[in-house]
Protein backbone atom coordinates (compact mmCIF):
# COMPACT_ATOMS: atom_id res chain seq x y z
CA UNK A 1 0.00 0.00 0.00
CA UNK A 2 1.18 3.56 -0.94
CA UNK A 3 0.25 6.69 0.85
CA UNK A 4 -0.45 9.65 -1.55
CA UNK A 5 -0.21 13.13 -0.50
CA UNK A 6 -4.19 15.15 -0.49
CA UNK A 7 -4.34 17.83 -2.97
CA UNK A 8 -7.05 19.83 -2.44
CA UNK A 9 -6.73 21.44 -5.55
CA UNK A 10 -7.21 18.22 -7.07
CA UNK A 11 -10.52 18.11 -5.90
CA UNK A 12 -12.00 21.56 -6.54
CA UNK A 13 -10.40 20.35 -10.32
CA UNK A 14 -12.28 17.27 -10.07
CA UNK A 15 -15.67 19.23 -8.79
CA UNK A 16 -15.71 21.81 -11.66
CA UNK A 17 -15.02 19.11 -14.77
CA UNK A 18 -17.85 16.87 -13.31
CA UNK A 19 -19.88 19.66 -12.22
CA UNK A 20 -20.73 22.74 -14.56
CA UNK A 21 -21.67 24.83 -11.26
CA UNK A 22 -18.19 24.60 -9.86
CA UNK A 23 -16.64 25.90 -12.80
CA UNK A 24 -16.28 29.19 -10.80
CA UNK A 25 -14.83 28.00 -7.98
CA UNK A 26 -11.99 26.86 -10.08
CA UNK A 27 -11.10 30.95 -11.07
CA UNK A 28 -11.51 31.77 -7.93
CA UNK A 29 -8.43 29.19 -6.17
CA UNK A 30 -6.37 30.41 -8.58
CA UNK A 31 -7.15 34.56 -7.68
CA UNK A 32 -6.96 33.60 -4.25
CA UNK A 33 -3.65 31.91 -4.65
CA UNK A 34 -2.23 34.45 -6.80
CA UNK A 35 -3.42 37.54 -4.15
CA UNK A 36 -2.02 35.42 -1.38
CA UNK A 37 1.05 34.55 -3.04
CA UNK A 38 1.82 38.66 -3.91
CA UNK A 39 1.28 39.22 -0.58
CA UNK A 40 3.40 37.02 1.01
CA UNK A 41 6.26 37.64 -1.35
CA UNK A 42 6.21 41.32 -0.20
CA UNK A 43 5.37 42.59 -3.81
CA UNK A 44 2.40 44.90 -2.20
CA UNK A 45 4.28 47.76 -0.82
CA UNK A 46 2.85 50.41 1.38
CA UNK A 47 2.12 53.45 -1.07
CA UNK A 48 0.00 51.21 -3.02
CA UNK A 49 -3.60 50.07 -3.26
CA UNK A 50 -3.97 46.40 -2.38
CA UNK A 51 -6.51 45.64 -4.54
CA UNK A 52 -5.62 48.35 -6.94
CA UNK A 53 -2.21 47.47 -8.21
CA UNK A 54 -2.61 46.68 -12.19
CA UNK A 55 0.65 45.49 -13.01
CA UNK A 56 4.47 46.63 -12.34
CA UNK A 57 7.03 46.19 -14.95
CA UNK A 58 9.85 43.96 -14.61
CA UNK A 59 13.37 45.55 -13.74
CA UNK A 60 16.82 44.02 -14.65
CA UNK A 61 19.77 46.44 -13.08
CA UNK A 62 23.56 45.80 -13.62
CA UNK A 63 26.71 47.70 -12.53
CA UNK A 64 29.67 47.91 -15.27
CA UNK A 65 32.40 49.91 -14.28
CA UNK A 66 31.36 52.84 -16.11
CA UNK A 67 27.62 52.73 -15.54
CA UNK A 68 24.83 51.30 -14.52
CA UNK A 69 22.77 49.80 -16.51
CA UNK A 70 18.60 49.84 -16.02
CA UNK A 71 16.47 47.36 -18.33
CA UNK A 72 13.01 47.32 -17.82
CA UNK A 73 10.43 45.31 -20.00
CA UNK A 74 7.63 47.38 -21.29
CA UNK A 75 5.23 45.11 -23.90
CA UNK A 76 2.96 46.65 -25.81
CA UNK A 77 3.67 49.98 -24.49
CA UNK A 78 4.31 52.71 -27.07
CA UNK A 79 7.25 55.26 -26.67
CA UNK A 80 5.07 58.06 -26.28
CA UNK A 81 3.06 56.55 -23.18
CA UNK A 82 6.59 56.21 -21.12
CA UNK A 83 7.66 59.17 -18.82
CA UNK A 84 11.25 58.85 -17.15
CA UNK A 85 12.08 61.78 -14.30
CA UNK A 86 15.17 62.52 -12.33
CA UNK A 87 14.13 64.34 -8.82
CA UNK A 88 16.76 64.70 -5.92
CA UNK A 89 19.18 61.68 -7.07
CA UNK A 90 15.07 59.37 -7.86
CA UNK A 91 14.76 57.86 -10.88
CA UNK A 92 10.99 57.67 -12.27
CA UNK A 93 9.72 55.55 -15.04
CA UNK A 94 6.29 55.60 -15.10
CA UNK A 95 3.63 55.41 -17.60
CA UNK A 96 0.52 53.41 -19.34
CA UNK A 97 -0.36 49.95 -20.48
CA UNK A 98 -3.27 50.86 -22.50
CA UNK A 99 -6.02 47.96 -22.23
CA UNK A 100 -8.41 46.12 -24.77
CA UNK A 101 -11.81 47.48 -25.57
CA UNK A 102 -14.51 45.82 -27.61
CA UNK A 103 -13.66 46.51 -31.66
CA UNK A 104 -15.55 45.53 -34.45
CA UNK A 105 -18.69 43.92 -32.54
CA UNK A 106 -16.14 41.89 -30.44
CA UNK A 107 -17.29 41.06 -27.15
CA UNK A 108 -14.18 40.37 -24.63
CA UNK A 109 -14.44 36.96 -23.51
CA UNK A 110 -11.70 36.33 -21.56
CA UNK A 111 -8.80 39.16 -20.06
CA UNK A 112 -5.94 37.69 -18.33
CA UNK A 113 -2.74 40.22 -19.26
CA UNK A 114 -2.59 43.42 -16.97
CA UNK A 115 -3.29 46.75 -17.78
CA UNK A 116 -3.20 50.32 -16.25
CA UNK A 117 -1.18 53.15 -15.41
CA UNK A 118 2.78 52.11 -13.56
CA UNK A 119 5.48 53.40 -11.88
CA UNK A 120 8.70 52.50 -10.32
CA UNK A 121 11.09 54.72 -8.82
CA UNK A 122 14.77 53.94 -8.30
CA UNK A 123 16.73 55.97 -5.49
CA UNK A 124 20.56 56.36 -7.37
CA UNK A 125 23.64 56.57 -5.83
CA UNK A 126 25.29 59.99 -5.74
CA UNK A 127 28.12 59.01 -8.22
CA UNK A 128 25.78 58.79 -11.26
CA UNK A 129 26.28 61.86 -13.39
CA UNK A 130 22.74 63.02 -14.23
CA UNK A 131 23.79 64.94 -17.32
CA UNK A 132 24.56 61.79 -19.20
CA UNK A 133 22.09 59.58 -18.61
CA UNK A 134 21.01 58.00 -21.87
CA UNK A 135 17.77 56.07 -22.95
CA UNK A 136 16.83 53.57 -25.64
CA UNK A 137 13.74 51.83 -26.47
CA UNK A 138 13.17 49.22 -28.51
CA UNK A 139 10.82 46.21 -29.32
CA UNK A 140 9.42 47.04 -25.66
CA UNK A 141 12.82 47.14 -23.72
CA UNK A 142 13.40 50.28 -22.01
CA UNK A 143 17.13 50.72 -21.82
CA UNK A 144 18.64 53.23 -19.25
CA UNK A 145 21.85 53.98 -19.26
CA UNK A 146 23.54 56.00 -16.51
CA UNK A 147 27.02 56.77 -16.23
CA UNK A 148 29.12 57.12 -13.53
CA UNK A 149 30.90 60.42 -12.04
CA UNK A 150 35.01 59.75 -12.66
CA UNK A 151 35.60 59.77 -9.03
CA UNK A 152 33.12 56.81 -8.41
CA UNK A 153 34.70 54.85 -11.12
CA UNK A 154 37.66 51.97 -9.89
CA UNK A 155 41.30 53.66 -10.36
CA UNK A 156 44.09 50.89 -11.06
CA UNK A 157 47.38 51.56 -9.13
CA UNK A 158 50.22 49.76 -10.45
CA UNK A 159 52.27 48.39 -7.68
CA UNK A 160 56.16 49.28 -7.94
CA UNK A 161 58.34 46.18 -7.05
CA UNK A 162 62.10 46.84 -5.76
């Protein structure tokens, strides 16, 4: 005999294939899950509306030794409807994910990607030289490119032997 671990997603599976009625129920596990699962991973912050939050855009960030380098992941978002701002050493992207509306006597069925207005902010160190910050955008990649102040950047001191 073999003991098998209880799923009890297995069963509310189970319920809504066999039963029409508990179709529903099925949507609802997974909302729950994924508002639960948010919330736990800390990815509600205080300044924001629980319930509220459309989407946030995904942020890559890497140090060179000339800059740093900011990619963030914008799809479907058109140049036009992105805003960056530099404020007292914060850096601001923020902007709009423009959602579907019926078109051509198309009724939505189904809406599962995120839409809504966004913003992320991104405190920089004071070596970054604000003057040369540069930005690219392509195919729905954001790229930010900040340099770095000469003093901040690592000096190589050659090391006289005798």
């Amino acid at each position: 005999m073999s003991l098998v671990k209880w799923n009890p997603a297995q069963d509310v599976t189970r319920w809504s294939t066999e039963f029409p009625a508990f179709r529903g129920l099925e949507s609802l596990r997974r909302d729950m899950n994924r508002i639960f699962d948010d919330f736990f991973r800390g990815d509600v912050t205080a300044d924001e509306s629980f319930f509220g939050r459309d989407w946030t855009p995904a942020v890559d960030i890497v140090e060179t030794s000339d800059a740093y380098v900011l990619k963030a992941e914008l799809p479907g978002i058109a140049k036009d409807d992105v805003k960056i701002t530099l404020e007292n050493s914060v850096l601001t992207i923020r902007g709009e994910k423009k959602g579907a509306s019926e078109t051509n006597n198309a009724s939505l069925r189904r809406v599962e990607r995120s839409y809504g207005l966004f913003e992320r902010s991104f405190t920089l160190p004071g070596t970054v030289r604000a003057g040369g910050i540069d930005a690219q955008y392509k195919d729905g990649l954001l790229t930010l490119t900040l340099p770095k102040a000469e003093e901040a950047k690592p000096k190589v001191i050659d090391v006289k032997v005798k």
